[in-house]
C-alpha atoms as a PDB file:
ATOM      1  CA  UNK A   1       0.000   0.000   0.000  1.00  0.00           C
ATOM      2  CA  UNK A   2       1.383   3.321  -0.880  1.00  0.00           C
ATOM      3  CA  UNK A   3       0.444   7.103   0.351  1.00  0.00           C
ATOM      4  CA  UNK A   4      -0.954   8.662  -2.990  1.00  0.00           C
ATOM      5  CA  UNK A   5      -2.063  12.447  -3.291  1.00  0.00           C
ATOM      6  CA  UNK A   6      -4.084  14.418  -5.297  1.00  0.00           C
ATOM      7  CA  UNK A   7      -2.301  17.774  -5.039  1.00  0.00           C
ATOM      8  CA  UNK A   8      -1.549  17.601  -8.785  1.00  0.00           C
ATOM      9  CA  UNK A   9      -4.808  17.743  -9.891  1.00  0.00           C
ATOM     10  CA  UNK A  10      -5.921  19.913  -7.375  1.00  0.00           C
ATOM     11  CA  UNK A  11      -3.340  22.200  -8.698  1.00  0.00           C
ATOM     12  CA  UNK A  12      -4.524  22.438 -11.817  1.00  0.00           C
ATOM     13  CA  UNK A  13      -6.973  25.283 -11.453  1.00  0.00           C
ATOM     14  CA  UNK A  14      -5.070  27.054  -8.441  1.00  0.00           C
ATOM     15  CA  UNK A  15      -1.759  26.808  -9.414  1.00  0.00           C
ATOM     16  CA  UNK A  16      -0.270  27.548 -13.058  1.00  0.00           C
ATOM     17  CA  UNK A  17       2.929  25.378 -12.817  1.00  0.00           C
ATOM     18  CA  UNK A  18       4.905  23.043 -10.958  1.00  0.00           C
ATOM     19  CA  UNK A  19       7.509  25.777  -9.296  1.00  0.00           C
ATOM     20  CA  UNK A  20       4.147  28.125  -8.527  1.00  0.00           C
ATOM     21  CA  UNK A  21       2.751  25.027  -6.320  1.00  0.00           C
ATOM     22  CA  UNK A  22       6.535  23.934  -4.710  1.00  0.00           C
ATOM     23  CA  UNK A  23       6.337  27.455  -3.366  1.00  0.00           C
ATOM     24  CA  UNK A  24       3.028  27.952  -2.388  1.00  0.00           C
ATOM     25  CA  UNK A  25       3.742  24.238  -0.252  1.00  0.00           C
ATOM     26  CA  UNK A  26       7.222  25.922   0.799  1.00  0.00           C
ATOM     27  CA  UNK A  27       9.123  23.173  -0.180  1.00  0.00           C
ATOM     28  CA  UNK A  28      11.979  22.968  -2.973  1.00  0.00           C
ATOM     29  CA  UNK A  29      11.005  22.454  -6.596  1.00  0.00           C
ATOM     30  CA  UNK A  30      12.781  18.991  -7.050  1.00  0.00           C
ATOM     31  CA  UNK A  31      10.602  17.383  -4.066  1.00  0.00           C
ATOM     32  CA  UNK A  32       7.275  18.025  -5.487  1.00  0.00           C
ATOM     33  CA  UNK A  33       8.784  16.895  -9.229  1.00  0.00           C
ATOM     34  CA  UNK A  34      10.083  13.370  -7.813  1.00  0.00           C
ATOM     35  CA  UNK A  35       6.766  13.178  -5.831  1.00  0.00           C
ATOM     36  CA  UNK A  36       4.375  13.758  -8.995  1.00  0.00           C
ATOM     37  CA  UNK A  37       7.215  11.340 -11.317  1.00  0.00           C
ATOM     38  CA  UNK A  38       7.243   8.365  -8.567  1.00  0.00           C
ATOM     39  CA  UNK A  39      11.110   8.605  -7.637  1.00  0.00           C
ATOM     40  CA  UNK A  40      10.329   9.720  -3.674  1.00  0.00           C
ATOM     41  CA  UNK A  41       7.996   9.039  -1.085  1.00  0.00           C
ATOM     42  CA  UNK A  42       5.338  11.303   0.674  1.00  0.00           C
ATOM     43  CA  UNK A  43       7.179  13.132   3.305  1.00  0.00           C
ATOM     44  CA  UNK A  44       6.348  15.029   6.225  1.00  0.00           C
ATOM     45  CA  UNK A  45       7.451  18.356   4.263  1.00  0.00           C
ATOM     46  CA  UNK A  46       5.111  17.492   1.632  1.00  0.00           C
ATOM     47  CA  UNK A  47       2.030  16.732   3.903  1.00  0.00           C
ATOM     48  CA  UNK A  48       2.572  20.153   5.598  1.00  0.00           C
ATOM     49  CA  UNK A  49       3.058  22.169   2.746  1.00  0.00           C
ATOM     50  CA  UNK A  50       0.244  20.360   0.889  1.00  0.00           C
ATOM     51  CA  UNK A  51      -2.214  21.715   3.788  1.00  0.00           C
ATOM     52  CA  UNK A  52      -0.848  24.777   3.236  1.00  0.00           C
ATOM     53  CA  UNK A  53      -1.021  25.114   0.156  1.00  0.00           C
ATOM     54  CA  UNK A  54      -4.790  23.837   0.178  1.00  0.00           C
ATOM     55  CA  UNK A  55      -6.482  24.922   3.319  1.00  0.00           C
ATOM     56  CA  UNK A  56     -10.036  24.862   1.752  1.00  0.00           C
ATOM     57  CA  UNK A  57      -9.382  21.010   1.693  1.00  0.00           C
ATOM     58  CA  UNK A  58      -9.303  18.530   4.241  1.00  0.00           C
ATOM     59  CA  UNK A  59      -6.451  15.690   4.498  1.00  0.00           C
ATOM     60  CA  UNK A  60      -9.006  13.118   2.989  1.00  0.00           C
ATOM     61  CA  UNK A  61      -9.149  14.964  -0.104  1.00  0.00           C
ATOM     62  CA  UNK A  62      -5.653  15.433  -0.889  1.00  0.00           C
ATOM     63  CA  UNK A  63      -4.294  12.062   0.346  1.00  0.00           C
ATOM     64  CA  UNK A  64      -5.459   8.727  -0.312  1.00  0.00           C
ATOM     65  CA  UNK A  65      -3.690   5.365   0.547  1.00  0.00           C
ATOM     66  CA  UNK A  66      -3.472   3.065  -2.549  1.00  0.00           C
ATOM     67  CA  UNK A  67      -2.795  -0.347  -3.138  1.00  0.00           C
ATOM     68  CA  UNK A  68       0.384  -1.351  -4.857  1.00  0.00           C
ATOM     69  CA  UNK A  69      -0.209  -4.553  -7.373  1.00  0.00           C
ATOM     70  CA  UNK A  70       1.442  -7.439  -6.439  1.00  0.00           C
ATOM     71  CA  UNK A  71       3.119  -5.724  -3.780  1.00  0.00           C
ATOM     72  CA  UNK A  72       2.708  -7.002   0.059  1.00  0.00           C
ATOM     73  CA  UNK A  73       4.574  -4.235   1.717  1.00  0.00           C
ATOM     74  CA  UNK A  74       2.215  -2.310   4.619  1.00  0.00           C
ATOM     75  CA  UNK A  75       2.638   1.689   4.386  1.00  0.00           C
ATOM     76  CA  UNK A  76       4.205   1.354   8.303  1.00  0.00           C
ATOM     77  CA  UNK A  77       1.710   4.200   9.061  1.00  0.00           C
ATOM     78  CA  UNK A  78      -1.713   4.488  10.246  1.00  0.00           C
ATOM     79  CA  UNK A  79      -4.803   7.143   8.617  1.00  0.00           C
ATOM     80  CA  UNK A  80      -3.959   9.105  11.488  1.00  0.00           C
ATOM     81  CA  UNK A  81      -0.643   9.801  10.984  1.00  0.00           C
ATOM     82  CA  UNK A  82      -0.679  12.157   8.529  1.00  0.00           C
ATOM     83  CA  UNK A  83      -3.559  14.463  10.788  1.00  0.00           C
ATOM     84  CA  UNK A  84      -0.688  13.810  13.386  1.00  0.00           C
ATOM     85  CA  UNK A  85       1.714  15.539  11.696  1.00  0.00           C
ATOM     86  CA  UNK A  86      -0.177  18.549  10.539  1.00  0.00           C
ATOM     87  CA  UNK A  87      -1.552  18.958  14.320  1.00  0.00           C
ATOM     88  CA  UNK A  88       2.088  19.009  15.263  1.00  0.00           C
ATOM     89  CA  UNK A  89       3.705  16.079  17.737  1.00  0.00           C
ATOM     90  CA  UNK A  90       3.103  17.225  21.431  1.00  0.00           C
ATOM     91  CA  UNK A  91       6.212  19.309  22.737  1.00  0.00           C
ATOM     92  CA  UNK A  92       7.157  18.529  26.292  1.00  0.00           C
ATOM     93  CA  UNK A  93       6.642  22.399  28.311  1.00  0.00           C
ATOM     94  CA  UNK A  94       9.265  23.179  29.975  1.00  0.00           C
ATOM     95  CA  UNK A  95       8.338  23.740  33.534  1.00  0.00           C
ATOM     96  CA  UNK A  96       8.200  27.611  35.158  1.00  0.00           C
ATOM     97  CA  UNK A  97      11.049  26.847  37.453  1.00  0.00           C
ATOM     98  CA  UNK A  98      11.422  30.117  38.765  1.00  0.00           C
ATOM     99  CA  UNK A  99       8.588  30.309  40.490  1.00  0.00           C
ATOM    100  CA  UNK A 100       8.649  27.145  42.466  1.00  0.00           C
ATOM    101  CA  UNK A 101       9.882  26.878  45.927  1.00  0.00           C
ATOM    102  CA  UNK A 102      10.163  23.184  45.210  1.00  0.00           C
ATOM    103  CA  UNK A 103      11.356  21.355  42.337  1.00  0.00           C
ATOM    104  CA  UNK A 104      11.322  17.698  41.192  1.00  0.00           C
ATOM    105  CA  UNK A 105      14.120  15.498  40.467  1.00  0.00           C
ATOM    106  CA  UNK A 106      12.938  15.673  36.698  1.00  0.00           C
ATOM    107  CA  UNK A 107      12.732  19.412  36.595  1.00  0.00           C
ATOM    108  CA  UNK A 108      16.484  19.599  38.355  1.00  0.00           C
ATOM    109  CA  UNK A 109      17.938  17.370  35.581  1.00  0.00           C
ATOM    110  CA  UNK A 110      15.974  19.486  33.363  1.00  0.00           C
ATOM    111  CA  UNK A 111      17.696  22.451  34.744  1.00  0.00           C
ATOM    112  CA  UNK A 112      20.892  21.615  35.216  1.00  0.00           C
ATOM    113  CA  UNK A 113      20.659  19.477  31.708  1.00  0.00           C
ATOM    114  CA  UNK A 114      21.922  16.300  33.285  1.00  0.00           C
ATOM    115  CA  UNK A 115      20.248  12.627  33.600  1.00  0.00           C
ATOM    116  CA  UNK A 116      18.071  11.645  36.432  1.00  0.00           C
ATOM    117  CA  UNK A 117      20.055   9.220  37.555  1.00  0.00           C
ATOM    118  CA  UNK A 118      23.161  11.683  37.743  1.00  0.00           C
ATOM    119  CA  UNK A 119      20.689  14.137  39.738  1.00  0.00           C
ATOM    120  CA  UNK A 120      20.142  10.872  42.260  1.00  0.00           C
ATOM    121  CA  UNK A 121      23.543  10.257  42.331  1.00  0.00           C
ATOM    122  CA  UNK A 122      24.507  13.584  43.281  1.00  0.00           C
ATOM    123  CA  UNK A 123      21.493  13.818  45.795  1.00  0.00           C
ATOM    124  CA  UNK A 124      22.904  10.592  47.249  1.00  0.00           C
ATOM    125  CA  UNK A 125      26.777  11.548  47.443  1.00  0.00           C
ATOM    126  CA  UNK A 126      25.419  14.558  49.366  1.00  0.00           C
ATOM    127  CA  UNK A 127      26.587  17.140  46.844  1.00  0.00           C
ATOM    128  CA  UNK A 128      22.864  18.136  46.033  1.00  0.00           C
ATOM    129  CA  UNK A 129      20.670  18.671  49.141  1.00  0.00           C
ATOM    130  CA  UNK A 130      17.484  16.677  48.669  1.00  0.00           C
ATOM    131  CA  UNK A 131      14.727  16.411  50.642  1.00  0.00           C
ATOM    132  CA  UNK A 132      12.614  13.544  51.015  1.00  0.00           C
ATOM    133  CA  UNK A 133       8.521  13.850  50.948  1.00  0.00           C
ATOM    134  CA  UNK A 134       5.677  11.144  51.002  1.00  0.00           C
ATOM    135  CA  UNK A 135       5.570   7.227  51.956  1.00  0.00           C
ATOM    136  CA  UNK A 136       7.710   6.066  48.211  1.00  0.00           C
ATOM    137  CA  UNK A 137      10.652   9.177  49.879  1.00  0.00           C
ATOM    138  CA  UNK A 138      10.315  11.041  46.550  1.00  0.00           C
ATOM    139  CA  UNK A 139      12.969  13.659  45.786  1.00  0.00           C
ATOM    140  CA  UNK A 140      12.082  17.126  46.077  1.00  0.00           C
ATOM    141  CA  UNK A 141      14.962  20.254  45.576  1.00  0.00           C
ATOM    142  CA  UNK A 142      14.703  23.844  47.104  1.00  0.00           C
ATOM    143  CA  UNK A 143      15.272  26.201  44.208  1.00  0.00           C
ATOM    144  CA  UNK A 144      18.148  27.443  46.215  1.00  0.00           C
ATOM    145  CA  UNK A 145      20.078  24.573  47.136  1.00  0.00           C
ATOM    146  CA  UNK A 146      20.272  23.963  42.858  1.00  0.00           C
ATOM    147  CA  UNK A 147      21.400  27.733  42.658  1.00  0.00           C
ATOM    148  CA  UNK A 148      24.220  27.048  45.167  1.00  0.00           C
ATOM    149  CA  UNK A 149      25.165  23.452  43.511  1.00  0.00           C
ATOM    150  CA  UNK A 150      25.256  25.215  39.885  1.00  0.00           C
ATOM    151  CA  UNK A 151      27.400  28.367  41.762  1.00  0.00           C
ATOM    152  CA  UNK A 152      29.843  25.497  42.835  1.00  0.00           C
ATOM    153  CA  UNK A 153      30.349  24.363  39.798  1.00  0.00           C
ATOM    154  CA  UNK A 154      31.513  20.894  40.321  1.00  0.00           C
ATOM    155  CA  UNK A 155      30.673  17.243  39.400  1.00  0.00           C
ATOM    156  CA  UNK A 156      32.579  14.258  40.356  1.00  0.00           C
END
């Protein structure tokens, strides 16, 4: 099965020629030519700049999945891929660290750009004060104690 699109004759009335489309997709010439002549795959590029280019139109009507003859091969994506991509993949928010009293081990190693288990380490060797909260003993930081340990300056 193969990711197929009807940008090209969508185009037709829009558009009056291959470079005029590339740029209204934002996308380089040479991609949307090996797209339309078979030589390279849908990309994410293309999928984006095809919703761009056609807003009026929904994903359904300018992508269709397509069986290949004689071919077994899956596509390796789902229908909802493509809607994934356009929405945008979910961005982890970095946390407003300057406003809490308290921070969690994940926000420290956020901070300080360091692994977890380096931030446990350092919490264990005594070099980061930690305090422990709740029955499990999680690990919470004063927001001052991490603004001394990065004022220090130094990991074993």
């Amino acid at each position: 099965m193969k990711l197929k699109t009807r940008v090209y004759e969508l185009s037709n009335g829009k558009y009056k020629s291959l470079p005029e489309l590339a740029h209204a997709m934002g996308i380089h010439f040479s991609e949307v030519y090996r797209v339309r002549q078979g030589k390279r795959g849908i990309s994410q590029k293309f999928i984006i700049g095809a919703v761009k280019a056609f807003p009026e139109y929904k994903l359904d009507d300018l992508f269709y999945v397509a069986p290949d003859e004689g071919d077994d091969l899956r596509l390796g994506t789902s229908r909802e891929r493509p809607r994934q991509i356009v929405k945008g993949s979910p961005t982890l928010e970095k946390p407003d660290l300057h406003s809490k009293a308290m921070l969690t081990i994940r926000e420290v190693a956020q901070l300080l750009n360091l692994h977890i288990n380096t931030v446990r380490r350092l919490s264990n060797k005594g070099m980061l004060k930690a305090y422990r909260i709740g029955s499990r003993g999680d690990r919470r930081f004063r927001r001052e104690d991490v603004d001394g340990f990065l004022k220090e300056g130094k990991i074993e």
